[in-house]
N, C-alpha and C. Protein backbone atom coordinates (compact mmCIF):
# COMPACT_ATOMS: atom_id res chain seq x y z
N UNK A 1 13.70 36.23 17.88
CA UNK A 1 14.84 35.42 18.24
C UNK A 1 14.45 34.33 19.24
N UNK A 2 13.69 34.74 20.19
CA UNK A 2 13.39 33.82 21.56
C UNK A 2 12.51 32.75 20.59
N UNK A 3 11.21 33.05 19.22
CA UNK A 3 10.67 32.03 18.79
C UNK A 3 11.47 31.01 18.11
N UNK A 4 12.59 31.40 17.70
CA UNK A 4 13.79 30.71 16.79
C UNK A 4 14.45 29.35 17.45
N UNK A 5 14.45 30.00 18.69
CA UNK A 5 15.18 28.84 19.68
C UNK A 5 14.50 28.62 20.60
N UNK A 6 12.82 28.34 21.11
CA UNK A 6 11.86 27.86 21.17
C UNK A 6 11.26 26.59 19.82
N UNK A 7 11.24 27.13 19.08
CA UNK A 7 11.07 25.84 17.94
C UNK A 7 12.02 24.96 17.75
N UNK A 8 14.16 25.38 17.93
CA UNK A 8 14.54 24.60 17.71
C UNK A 8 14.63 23.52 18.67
N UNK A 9 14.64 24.41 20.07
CA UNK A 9 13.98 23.07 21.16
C UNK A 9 13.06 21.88 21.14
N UNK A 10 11.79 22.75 20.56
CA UNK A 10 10.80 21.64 19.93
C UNK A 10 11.51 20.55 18.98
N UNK A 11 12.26 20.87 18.10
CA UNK A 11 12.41 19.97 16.86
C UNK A 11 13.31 18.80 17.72
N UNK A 12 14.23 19.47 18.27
CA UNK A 12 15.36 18.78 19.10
C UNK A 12 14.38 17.93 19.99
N UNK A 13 13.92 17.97 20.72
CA UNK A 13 13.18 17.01 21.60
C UNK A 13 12.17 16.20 21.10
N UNK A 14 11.03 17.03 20.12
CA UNK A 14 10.29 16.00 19.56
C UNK A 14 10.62 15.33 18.74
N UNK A 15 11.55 15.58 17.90
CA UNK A 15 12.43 14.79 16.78
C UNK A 15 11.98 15.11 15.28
N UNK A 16 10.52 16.08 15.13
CA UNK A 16 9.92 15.97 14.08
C UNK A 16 9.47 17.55 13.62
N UNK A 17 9.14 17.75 12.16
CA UNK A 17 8.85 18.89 12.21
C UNK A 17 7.51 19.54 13.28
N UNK A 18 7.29 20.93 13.30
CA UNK A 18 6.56 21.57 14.18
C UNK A 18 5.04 21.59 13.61
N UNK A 19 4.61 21.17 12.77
CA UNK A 19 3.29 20.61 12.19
C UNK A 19 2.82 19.35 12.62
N UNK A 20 3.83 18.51 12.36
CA UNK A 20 3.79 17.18 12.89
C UNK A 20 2.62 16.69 13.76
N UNK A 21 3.08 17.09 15.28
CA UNK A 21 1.68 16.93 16.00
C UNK A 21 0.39 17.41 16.02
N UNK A 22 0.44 18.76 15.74
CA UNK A 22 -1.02 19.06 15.21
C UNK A 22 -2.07 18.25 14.36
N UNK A 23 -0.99 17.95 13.34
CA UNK A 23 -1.34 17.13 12.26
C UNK A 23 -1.61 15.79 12.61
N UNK A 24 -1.36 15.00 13.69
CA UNK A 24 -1.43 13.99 14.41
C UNK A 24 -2.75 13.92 15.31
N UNK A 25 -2.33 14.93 16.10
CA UNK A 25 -3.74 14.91 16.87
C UNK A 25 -5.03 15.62 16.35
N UNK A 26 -5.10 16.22 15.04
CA UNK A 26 -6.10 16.00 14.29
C UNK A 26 -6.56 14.92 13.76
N UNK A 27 -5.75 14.05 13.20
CA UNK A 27 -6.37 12.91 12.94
C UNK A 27 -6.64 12.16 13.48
N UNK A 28 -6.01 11.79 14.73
CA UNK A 28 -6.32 10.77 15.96
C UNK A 28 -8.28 11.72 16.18
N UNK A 29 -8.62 12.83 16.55
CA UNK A 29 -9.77 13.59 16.75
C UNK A 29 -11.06 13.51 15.67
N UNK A 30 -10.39 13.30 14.59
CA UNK A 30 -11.31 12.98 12.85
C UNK A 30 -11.64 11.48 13.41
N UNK A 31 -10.66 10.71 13.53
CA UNK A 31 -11.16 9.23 13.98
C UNK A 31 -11.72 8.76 15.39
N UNK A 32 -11.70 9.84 16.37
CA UNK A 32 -12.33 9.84 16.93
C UNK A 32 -13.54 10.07 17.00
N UNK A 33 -14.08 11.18 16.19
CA UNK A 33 -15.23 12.20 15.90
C UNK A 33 -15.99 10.90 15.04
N UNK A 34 -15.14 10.08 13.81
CA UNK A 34 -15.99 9.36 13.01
C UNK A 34 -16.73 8.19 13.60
N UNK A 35 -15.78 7.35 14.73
CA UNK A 35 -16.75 6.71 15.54
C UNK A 35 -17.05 6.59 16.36
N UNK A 36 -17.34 7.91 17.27
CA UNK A 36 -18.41 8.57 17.58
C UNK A 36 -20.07 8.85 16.97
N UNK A 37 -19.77 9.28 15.41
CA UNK A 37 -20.75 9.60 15.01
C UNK A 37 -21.50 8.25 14.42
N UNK A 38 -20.07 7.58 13.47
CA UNK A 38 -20.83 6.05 13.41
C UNK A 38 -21.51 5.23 14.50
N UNK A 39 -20.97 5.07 15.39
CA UNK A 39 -21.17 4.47 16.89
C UNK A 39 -20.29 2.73 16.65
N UNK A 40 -20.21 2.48 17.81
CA UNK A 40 -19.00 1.58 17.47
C UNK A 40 -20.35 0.09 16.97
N UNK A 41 -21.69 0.04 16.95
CA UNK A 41 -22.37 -1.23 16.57
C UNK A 41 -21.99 -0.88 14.72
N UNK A 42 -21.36 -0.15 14.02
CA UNK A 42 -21.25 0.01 12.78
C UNK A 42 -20.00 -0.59 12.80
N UNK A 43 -19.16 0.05 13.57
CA UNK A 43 -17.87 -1.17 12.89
C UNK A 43 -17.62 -2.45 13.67
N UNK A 44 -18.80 -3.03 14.13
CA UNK A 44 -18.62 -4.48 14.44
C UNK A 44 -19.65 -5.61 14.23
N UNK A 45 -19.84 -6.13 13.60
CA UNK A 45 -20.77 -7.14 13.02
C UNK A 45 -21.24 -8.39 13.75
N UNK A 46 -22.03 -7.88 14.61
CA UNK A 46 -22.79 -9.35 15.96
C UNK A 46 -22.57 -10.26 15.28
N UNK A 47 -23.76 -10.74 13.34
CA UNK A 47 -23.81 -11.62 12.96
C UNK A 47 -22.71 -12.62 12.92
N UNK A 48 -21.60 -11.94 11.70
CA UNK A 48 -20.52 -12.97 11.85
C UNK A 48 -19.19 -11.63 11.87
N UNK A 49 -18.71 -12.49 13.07
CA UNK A 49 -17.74 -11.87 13.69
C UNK A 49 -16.40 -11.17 12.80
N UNK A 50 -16.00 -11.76 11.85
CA UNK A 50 -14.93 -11.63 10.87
C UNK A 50 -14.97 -10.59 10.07
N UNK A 51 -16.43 -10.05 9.49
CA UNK A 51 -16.72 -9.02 9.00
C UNK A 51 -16.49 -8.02 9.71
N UNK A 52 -16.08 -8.12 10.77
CA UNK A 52 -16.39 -6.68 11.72
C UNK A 52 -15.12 -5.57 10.70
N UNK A 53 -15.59 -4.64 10.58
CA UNK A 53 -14.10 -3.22 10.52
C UNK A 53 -12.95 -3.40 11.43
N UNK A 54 -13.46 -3.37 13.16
CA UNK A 54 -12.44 -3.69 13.46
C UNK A 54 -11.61 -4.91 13.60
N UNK A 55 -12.13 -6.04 13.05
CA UNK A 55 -10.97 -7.33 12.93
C UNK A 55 -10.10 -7.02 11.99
N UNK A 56 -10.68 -6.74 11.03
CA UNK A 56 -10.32 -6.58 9.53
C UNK A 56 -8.91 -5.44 9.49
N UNK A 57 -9.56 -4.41 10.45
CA UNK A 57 -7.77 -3.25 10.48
C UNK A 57 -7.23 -3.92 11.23
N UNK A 58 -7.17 -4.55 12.86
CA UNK A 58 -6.27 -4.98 13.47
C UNK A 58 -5.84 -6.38 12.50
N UNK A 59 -6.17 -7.11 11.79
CA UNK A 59 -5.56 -8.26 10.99
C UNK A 59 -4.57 -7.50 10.20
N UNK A 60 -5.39 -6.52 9.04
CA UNK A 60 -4.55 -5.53 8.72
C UNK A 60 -3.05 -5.12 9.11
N UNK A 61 -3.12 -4.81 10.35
CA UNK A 61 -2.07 -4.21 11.14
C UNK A 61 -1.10 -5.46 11.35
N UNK A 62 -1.35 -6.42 11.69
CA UNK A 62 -0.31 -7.61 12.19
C UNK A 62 -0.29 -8.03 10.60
N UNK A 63 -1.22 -8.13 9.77
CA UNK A 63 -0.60 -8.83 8.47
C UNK A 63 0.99 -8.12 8.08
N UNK A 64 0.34 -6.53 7.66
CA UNK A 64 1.23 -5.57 7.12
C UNK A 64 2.61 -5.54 7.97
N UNK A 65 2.58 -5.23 9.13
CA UNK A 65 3.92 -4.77 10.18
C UNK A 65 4.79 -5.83 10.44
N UNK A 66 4.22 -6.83 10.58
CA UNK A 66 4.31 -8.61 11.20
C UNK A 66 5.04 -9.08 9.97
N UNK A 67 4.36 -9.14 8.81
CA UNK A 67 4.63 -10.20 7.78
C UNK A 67 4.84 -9.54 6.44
N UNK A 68 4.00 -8.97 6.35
CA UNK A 68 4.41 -8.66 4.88
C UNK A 68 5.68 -7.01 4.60
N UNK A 69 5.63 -6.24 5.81
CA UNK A 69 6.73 -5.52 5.47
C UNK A 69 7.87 -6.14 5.57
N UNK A 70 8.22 -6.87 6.51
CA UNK A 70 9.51 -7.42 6.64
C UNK A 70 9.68 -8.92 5.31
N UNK A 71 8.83 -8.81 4.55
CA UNK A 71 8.91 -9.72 3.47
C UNK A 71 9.40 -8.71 2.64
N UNK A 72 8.64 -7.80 2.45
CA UNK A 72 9.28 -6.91 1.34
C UNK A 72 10.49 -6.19 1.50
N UNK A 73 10.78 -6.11 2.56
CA UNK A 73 12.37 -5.09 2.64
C UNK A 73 12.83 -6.32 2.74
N UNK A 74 13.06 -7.45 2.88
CA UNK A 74 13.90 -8.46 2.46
C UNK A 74 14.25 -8.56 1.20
N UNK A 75 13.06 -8.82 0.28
CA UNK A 75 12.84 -8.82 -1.11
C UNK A 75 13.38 -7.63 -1.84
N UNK A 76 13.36 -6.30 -1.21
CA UNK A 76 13.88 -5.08 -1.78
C UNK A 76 15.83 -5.39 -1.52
N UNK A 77 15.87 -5.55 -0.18
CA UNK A 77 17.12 -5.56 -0.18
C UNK A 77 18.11 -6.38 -1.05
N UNK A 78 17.48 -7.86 -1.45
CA UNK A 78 17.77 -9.51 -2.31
C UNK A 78 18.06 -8.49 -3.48
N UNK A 79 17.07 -8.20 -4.08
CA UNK A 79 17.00 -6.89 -5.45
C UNK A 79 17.90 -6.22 -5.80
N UNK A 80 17.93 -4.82 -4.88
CA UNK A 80 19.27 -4.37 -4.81
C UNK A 80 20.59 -4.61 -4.61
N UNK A 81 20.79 -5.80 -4.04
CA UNK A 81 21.99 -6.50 -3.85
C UNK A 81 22.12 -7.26 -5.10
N UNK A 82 21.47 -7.82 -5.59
CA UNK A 82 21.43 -8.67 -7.25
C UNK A 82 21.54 -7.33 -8.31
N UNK A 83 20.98 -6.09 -8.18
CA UNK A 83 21.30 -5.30 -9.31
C UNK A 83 22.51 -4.46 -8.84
N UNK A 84 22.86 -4.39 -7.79
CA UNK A 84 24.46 -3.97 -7.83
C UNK A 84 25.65 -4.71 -8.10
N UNK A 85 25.49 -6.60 -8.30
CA UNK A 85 26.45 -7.33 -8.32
C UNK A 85 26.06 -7.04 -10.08
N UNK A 86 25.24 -7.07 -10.69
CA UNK A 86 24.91 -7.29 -12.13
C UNK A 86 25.79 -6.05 -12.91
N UNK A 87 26.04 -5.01 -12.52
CA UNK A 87 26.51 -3.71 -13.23
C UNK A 87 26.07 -3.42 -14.38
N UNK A 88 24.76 -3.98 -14.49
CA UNK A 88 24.01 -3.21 -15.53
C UNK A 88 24.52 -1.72 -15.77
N UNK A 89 23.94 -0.95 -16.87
CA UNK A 89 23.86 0.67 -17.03
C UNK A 89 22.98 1.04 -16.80
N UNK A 90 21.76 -0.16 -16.86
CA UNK A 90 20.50 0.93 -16.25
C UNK A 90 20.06 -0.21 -14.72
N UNK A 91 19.56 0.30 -14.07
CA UNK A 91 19.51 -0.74 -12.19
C UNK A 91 17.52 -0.93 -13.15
N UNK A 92 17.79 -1.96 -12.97
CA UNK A 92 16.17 -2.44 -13.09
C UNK A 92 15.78 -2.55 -11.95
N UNK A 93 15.98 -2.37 -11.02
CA UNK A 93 15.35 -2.21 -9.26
C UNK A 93 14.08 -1.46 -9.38
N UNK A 94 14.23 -0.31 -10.14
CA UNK A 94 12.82 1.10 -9.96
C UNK A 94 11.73 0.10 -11.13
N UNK A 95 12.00 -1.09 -12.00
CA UNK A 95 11.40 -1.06 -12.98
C UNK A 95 10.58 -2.52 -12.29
N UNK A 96 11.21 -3.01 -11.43
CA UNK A 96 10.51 -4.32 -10.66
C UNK A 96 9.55 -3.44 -9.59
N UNK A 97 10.27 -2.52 -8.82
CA UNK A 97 10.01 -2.07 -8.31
C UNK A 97 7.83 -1.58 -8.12
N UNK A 98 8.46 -0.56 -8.73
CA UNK A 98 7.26 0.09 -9.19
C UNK A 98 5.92 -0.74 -9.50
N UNK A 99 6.11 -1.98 -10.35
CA UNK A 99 4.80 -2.63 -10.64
C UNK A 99 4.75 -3.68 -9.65
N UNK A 100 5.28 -3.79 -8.64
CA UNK A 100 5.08 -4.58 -7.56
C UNK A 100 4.30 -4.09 -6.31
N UNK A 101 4.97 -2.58 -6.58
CA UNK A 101 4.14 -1.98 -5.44
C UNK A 101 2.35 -1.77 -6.12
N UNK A 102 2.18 -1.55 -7.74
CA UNK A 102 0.93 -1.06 -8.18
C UNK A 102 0.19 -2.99 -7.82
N UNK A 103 0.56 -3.83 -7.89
CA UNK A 103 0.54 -5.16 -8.02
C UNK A 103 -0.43 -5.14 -6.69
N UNK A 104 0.33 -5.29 -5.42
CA UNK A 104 0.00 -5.54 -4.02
C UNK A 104 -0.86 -4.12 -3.62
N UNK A 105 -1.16 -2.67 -4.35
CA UNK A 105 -2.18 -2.07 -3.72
C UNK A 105 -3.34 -2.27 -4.76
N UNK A 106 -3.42 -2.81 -5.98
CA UNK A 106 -4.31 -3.21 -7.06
C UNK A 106 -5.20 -4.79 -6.40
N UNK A 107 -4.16 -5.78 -5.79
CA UNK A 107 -4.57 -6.87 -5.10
C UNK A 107 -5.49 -6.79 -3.75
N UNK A 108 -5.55 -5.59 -2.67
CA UNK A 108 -5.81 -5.30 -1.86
C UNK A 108 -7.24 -4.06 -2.11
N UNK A 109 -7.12 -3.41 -3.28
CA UNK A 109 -8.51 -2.98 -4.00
C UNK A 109 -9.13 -4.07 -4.44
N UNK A 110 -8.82 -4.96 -4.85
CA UNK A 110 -9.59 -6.25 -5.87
C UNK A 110 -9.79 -7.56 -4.60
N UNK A 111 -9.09 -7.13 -3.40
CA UNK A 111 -9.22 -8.97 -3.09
C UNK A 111 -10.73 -9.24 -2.17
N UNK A 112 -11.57 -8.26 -1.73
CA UNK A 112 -13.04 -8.42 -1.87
C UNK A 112 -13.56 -9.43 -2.75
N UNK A 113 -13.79 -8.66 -3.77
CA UNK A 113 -14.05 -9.36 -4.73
C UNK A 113 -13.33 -10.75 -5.52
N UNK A 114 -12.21 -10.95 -4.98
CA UNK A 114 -11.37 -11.98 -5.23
C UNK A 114 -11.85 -13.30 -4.46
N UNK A 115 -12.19 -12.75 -3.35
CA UNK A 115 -12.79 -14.07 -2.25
C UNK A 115 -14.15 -13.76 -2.46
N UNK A 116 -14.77 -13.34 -3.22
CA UNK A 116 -16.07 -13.45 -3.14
C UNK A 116 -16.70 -13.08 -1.59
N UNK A 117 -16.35 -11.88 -1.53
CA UNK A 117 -16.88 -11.35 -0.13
C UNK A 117 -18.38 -10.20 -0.13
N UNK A 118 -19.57 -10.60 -0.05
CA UNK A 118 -20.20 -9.64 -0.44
C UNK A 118 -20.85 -9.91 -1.50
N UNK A 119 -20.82 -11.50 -1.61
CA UNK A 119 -21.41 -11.83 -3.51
C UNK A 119 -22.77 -11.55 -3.56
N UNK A 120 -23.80 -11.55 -2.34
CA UNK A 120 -24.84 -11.34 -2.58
C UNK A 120 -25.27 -9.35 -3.00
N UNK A 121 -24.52 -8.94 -1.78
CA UNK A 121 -24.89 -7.52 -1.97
C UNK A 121 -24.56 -7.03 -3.52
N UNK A 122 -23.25 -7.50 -4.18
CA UNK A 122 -22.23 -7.02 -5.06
C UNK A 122 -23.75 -7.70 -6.31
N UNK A 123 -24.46 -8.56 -6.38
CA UNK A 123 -25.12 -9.14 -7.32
C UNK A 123 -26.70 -8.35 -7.32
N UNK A 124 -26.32 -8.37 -6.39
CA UNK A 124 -28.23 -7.43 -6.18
C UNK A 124 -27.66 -5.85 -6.77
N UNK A 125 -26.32 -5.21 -6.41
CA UNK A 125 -26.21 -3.69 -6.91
C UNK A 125 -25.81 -3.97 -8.16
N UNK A 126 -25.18 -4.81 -8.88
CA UNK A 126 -24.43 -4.59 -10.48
C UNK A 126 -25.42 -5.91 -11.37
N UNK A 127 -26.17 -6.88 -10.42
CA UNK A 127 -26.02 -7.39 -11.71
C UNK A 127 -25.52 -8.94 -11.88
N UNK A 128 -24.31 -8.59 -12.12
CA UNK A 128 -23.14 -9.47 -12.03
C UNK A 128 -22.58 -10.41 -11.04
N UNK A 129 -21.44 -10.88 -11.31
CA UNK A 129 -21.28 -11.87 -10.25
C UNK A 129 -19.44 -11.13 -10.23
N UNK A 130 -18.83 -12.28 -9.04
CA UNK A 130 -17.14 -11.39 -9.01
C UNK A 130 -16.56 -12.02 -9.71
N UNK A 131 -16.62 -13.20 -10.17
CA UNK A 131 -16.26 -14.26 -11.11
C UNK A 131 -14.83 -13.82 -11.58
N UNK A 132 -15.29 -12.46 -12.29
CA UNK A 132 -13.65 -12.21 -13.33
C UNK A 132 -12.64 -11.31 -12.43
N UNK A 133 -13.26 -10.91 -11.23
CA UNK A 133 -12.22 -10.05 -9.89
C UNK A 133 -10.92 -11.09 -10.15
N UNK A 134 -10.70 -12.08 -9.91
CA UNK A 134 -9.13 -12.83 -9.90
C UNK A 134 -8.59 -12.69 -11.11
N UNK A 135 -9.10 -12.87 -12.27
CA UNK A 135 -8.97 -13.13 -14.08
C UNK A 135 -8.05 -11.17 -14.52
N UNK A 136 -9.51 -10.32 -13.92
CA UNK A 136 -8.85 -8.86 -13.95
C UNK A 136 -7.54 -8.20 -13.43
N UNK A 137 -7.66 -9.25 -12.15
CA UNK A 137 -6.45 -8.47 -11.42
C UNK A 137 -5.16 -9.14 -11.85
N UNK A 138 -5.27 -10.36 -12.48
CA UNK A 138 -3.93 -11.47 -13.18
C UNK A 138 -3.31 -10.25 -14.08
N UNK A 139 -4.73 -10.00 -15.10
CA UNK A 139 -4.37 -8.97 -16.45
C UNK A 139 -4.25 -8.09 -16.06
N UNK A 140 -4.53 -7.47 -15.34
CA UNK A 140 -3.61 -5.98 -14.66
C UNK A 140 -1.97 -5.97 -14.04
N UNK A 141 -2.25 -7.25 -13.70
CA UNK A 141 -0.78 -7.22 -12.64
C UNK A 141 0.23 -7.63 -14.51
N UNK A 142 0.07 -8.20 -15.08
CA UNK A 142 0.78 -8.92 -16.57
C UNK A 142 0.98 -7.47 -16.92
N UNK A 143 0.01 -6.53 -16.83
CA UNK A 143 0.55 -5.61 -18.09
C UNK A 143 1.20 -4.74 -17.48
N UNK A 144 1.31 -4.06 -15.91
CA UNK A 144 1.81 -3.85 -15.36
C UNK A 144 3.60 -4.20 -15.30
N UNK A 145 3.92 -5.43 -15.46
CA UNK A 145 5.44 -5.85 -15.30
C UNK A 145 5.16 -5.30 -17.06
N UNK A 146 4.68 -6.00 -17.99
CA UNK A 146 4.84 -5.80 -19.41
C UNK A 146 4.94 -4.21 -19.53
N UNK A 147 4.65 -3.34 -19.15
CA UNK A 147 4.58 -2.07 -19.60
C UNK A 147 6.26 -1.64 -18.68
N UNK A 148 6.27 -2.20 -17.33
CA UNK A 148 7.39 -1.75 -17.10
C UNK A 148 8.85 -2.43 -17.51
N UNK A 149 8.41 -3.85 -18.59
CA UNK A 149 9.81 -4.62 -18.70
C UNK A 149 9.83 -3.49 -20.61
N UNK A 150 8.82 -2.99 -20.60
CA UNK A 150 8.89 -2.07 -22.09
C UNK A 150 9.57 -1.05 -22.04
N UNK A 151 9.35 -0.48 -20.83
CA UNK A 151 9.75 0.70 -20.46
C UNK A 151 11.78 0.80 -20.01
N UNK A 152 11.84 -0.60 -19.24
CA UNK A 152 13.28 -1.12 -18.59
C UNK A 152 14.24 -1.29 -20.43
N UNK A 153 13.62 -1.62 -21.16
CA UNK A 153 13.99 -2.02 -22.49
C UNK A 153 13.81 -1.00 -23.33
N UNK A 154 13.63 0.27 -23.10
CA UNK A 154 13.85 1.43 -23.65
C UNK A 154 14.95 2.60 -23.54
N UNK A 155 14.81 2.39 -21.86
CA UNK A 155 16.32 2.78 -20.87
C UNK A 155 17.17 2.04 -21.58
N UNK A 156 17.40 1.01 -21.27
CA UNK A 156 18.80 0.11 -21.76
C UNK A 156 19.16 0.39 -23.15
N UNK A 157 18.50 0.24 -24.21
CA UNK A 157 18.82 0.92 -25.56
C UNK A 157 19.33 2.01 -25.17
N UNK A 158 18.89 2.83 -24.74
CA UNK A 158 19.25 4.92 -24.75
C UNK A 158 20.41 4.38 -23.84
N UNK A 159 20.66 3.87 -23.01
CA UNK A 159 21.78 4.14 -22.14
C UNK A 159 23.08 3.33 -23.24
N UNK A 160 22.51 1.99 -23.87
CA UNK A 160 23.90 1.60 -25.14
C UNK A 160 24.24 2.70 -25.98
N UNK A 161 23.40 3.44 -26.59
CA UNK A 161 23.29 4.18 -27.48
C UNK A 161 24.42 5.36 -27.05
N UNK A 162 24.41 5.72 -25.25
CA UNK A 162 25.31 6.74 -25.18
C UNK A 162 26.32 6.32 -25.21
N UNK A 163 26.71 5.18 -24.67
CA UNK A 163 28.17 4.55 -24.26
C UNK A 163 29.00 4.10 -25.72
């Protein structure tokens, strides 16, 4: 009984489940431990400064928090407000949705290679050049909306079909 209302104290004050911090300050300790073991001359690049790891997450961090989330919950909200005035039967929100989000984490795997970052290393290990990185990720992001405007157009039939 006394552990019952000991934890609910915890939840009440910390606000979060009782794993939560453990789970927190393990990982803060993993990323500690990693550069440690890397040593911090690995994630920072004397030569040219821009390459460093750490510019690259803190840019990261102000791109994402700064600019591009508050672009997208704008854009989510524009969305949902346009597919609730529309009264469709089926909300195409999940069907924009979805390949927008595969879009912008497919763009952020590919955009290395999009700017040609690394063309020498990337040519000495494959071969190749990045040339078609922008061309691939166009045709990924196309079939992406195409598979989901196939999919939005399959709903809508089945949903006429019941009504």
């Amino acid at each position: 009984m006394a552990t019952n209302r000991l934890i609910h104290r915890w939840k009440r004050a910390y606000g979060a489940h009782r794993l939560h911090l453990p789970v927190l300050l393990a990982a803060f300790a993993l990323a500690g431990y990693s550069v440690w073991v890397l040593g911090f001359d690995a994630l920072w690049n004397r030569r040219v400064w821009w390459q460093a790891i750490a510019v690259w997450f803190a840019a990261a961090i102000i791109a994402h928090d700064f600019i591009l989330f508050p672009a997208y919950a704008l854009l989510d909200r524009v969305l949902a407000a346009a597919s609730a005035r529309t009264r469709l039967r089926v909300s195409p929100l999940n069907y924009i949705r979805v390949p927008l989000l595969g879009i912008g984490l497919s763009f952020l795997l590919f955009f290395p290679g999009i700017i040609r970052q690394g063309a020498a290393t990337f040519h000495a290990a494959t071969g190749g050049t990045q040339q078609p990185f922008l061309v691939r990720w166009l045709l990924l992001s196309a079939t992406m909306f195409a598979l989901s405007a196939f999919a939005y157009a399959i709903q809508s039939l089945r949903a006429r079909r019941r009504h």
